[in-house]
Protein backbone atom coordinates (compact mmCIF):
# COMPACT_ATOMS: atom_id res chain seq x y z
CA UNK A 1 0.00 0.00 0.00
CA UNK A 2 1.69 3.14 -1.21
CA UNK A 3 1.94 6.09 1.79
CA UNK A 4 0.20 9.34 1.44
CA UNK A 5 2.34 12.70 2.04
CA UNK A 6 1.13 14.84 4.00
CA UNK A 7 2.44 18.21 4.21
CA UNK A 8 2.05 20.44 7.23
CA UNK A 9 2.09 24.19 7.15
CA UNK A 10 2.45 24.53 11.23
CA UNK A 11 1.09 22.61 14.16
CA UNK A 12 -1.97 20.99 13.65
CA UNK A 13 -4.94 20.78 16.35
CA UNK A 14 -6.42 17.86 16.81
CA UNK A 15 -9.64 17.43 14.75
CA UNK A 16 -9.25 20.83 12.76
CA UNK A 17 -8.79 20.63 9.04
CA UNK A 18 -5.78 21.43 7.86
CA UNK A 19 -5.74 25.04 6.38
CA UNK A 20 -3.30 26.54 3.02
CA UNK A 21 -1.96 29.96 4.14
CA UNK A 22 -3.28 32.61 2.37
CA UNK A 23 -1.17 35.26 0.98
CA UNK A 24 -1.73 38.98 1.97
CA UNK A 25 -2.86 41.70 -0.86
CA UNK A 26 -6.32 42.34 -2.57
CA UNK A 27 -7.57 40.31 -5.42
CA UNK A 28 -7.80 42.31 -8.88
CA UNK A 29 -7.57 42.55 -12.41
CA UNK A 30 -6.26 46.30 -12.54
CA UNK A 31 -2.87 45.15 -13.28
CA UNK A 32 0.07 46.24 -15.13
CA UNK A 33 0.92 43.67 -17.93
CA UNK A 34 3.77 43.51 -20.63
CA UNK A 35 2.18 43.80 -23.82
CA UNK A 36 -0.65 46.54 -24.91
CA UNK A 37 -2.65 47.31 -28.57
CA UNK A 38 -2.80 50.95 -28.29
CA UNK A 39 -0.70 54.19 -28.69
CA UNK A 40 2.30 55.87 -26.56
CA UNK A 41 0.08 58.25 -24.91
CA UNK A 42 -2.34 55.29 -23.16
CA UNK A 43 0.73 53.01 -22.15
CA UNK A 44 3.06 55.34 -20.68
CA UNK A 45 0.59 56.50 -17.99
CA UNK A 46 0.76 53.05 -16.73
CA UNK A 47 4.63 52.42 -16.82
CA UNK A 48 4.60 55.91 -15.08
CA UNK A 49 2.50 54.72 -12.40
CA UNK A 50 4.36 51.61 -11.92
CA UNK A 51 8.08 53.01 -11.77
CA UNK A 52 8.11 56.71 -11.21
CA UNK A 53 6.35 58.00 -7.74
CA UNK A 54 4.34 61.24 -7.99
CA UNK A 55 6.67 64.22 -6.77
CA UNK A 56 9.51 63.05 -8.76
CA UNK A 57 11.38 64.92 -9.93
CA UNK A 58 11.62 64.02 -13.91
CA UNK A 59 13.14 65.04 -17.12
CA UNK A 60 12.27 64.07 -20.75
CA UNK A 61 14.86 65.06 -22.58
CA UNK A 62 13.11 64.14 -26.45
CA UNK A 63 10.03 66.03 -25.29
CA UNK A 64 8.98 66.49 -29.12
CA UNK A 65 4.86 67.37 -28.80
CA UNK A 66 4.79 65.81 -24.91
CA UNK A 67 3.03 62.91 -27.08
CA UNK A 68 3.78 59.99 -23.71
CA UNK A 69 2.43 63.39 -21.78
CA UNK A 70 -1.12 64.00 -22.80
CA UNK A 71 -2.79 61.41 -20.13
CA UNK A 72 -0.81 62.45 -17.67
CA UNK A 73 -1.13 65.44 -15.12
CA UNK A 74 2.80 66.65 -15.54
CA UNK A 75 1.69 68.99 -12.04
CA UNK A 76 1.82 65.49 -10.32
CA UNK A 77 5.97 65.86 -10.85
CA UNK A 78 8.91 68.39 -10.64
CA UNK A 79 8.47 68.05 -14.19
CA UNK A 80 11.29 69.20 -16.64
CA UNK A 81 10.75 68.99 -20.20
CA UNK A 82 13.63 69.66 -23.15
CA UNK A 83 14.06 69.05 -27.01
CA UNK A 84 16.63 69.28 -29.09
CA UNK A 85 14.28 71.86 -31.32
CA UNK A 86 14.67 74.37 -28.32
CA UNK A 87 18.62 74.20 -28.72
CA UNK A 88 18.86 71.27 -25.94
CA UNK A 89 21.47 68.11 -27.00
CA UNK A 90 19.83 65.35 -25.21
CA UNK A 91 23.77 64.48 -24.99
CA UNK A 92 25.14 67.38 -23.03
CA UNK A 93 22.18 68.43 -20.59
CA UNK A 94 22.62 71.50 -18.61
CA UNK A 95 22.10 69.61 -15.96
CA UNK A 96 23.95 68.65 -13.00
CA UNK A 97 25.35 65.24 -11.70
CA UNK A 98 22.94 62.58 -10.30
CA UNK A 99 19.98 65.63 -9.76
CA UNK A 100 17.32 63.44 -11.53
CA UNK A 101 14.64 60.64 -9.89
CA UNK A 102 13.78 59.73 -13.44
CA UNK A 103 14.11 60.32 -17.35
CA UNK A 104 12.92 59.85 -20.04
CA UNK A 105 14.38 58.99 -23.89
CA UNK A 106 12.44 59.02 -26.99
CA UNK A 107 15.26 59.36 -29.98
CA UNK A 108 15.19 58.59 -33.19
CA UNK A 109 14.56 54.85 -33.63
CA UNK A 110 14.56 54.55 -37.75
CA UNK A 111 17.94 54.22 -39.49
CA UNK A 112 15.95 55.73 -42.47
CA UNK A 113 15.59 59.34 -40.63
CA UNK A 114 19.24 59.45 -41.40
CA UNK A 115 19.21 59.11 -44.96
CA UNK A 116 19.31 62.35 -47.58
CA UNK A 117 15.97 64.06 -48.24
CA UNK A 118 13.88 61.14 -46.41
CA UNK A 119 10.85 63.12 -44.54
CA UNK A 120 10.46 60.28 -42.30
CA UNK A 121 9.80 60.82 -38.53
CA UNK A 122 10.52 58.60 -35.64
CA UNK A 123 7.61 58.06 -33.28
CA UNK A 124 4.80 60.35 -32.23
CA UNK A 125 7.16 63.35 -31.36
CA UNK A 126 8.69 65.75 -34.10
CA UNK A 127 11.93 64.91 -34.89
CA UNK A 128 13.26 66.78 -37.90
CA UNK A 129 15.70 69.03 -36.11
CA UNK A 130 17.27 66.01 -34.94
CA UNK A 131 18.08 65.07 -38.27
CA UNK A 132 19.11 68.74 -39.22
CA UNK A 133 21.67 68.92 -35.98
CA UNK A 134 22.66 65.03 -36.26
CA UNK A 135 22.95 64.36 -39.86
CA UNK A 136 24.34 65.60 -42.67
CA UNK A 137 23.34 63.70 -45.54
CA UNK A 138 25.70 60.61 -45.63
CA UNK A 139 27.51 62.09 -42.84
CA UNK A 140 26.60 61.03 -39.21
CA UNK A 141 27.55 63.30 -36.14
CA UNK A 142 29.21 60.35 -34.01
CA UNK A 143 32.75 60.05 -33.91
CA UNK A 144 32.92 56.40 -34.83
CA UNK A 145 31.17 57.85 -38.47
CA UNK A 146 28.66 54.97 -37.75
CA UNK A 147 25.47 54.81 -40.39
CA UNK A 148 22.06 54.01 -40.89
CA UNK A 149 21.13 51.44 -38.00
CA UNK A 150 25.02 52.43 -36.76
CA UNK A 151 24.45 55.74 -36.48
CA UNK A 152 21.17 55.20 -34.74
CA UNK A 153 22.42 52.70 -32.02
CA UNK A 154 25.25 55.37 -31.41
CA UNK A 155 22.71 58.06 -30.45
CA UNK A 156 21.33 55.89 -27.57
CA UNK A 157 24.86 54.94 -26.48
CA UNK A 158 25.75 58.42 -26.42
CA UNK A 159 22.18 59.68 -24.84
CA UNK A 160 22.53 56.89 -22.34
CA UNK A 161 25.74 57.63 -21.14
CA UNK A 162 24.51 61.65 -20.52
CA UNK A 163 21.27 60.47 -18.66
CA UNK A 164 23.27 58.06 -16.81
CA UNK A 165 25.68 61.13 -15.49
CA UNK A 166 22.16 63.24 -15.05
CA UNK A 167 20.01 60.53 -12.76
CA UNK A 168 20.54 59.78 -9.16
CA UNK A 169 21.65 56.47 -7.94
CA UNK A 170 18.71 54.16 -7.93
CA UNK A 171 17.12 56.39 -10.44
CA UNK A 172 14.67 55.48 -13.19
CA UNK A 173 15.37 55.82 -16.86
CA UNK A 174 12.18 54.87 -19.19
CA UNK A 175 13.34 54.70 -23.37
CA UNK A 176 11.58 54.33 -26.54
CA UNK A 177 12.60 51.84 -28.99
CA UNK A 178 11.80 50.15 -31.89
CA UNK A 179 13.60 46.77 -33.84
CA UNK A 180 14.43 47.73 -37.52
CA UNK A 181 15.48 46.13 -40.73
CA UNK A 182 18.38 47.82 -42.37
CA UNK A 183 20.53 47.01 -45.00
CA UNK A 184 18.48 43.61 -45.49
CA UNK A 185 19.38 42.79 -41.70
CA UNK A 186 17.39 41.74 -38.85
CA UNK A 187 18.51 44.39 -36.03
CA UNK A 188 17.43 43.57 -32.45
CA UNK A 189 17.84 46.70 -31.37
CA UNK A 190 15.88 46.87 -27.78
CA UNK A 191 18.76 43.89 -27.19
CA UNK A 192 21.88 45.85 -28.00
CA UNK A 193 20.37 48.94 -26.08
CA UNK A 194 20.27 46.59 -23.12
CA UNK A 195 23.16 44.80 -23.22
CA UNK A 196 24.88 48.69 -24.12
CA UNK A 197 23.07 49.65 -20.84
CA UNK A 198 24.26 47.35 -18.81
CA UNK A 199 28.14 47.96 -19.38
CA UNK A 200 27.20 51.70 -18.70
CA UNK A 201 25.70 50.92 -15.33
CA UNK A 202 21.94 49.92 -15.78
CA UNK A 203 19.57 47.51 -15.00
CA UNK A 204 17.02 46.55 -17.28
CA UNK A 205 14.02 46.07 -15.10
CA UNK A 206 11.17 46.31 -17.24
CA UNK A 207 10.13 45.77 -20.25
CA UNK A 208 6.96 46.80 -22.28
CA UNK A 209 5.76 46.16 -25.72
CA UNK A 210 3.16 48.39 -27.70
CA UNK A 211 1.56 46.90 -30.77
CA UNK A 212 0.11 49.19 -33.02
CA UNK A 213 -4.01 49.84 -33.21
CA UNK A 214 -3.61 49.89 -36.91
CA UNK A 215 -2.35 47.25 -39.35
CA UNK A 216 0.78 48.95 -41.14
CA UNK A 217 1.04 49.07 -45.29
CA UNK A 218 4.37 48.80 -47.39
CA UNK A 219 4.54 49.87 -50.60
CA UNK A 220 6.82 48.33 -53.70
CA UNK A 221 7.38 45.32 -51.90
CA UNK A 222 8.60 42.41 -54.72
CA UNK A 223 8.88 39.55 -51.95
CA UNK A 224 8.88 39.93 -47.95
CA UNK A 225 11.63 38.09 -46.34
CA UNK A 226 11.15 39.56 -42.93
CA UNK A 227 8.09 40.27 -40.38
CA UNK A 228 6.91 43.39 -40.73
CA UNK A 229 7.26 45.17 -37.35
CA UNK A 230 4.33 46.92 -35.53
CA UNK A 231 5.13 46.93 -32.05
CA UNK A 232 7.89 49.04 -30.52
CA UNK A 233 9.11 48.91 -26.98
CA UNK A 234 9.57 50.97 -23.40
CA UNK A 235 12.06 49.68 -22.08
CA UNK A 236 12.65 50.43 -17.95
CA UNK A 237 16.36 50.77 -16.73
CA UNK A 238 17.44 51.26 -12.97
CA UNK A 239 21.13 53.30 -12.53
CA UNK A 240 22.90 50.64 -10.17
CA UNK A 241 23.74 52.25 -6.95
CA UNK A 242 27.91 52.65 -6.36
CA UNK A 243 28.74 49.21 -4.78
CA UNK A 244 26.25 47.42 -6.08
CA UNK A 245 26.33 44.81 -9.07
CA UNK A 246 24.02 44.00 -11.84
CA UNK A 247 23.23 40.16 -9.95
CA UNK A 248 23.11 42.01 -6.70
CA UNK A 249 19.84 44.18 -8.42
CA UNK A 250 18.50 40.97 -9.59
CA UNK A 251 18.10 39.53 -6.95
């Protein structure tokens, strides 16, 4: 006859029933999940809410039209928005060491916005100074002379290292990206943001995905050989304190 386990979860009284522990919190559905079908404006009101406390003190530094803004009541925060239109290089802020809580970066995400007389614009915000103050034609305003999905990876190394300096130990930094196709190659580029991160100092945390409302079109297309993309990413990185290592935030 086989034995029955029988697992006890403290002492047990004598013709009681034996009872699971219950864990303590409030059942609900108003959660905050991964993945959303919607726009920048209704997701980043919830990665707000999740990461960034009210009375922060917060800087979006690719502030564009305040697009991730217009849900949100920016009197809630010491709010400090900047854009490169208004003369401000998201990578030499006039702002002093480690005086941030949190930040946000929205840069261009397209390798395409660098190319000659291309109109395109990354993401909701407007973007065409950057391309007038980055880029000049084939040209790219990075020291390596990086292009196209180079020279687009180089402005988030380069931003990232700035906010970095800007945000306080333990701080928050919230960016925008988007995977890309370029030069007939597959480009995971929310992966090499992360793993650049990470040798500057942050910890990837988070990690959202926002899938378009609307089904996107291509034009002249003779044979697809890759998935067209329509989701894009936040991605939500925490500066590791001095003293502190990337498995010791883990964990």
């Amino acid at each position: 006859m086989s034995k029955q386990l029988h697992l006890s979860l403290g002492p047990e009284v004598p013709g009681t029933p034996l009872r699971r522990k219950s864990p303590s919190g409030v059942s609900t559905t108003q959660l905050a999940f991964s993945a959303y079908v919607g726009t920048n404006a209704s997701v980043f009101p919830i990665i707000l809410g999740l990461h960034v406390s009210k009375g922060s003190r917060i800087a979006d530094v690719t502030y564009g039209k305040g697009v991730f803004w217009r849900n949100i009541n920016c009197k809630d925060y010491d709010f400090h928005p900047s854009d490169i239109a208004e003369g401000i290089d998201c990578r030499k802020l006039p702002y002093e060491s480690t005086s941030f809580d949190a930040m946000v970066f929205d840069p261009p995400y397209m390798e395409g916005f660098f190319r000659t007389g291309n109109s395109i614009k990354a993401g909701d915000g407007t973007h065409n100074a950057f391309r007038d103050h980055y880029s000049n034609g084939d040209e790219t305003p990075g020291k390596s002379g990086a292009k196209w999905h180079g020279a687009v990876l180089e402005l988030y190394i380069e931003g990232g290292r700035e906010l970095h300096r800007v945000l306080k130990p333990g701080g928050v930094l919230i960016v925008k990206c988007q995977d890309e196709v370029s030069a007939n190659r597959q480009n995971l580029t929310h992966v090499e943001i992360i793993n650049a991160y990470a040798e500057m100092g942050f910890y990837c945390k988070d990690l959202f995905v926002v899938v378009r409302p609307n089904q996107p079109g291509m034009s002249r297309v003779i044979k697809q050989v890759h998935a067209r993309k329509n989701h894009s990413y936040f991605l939500v990185f925490i500066k590791i304190p001095m003293g502190k290592t990337l498995t010791q935030m883990r964990s």
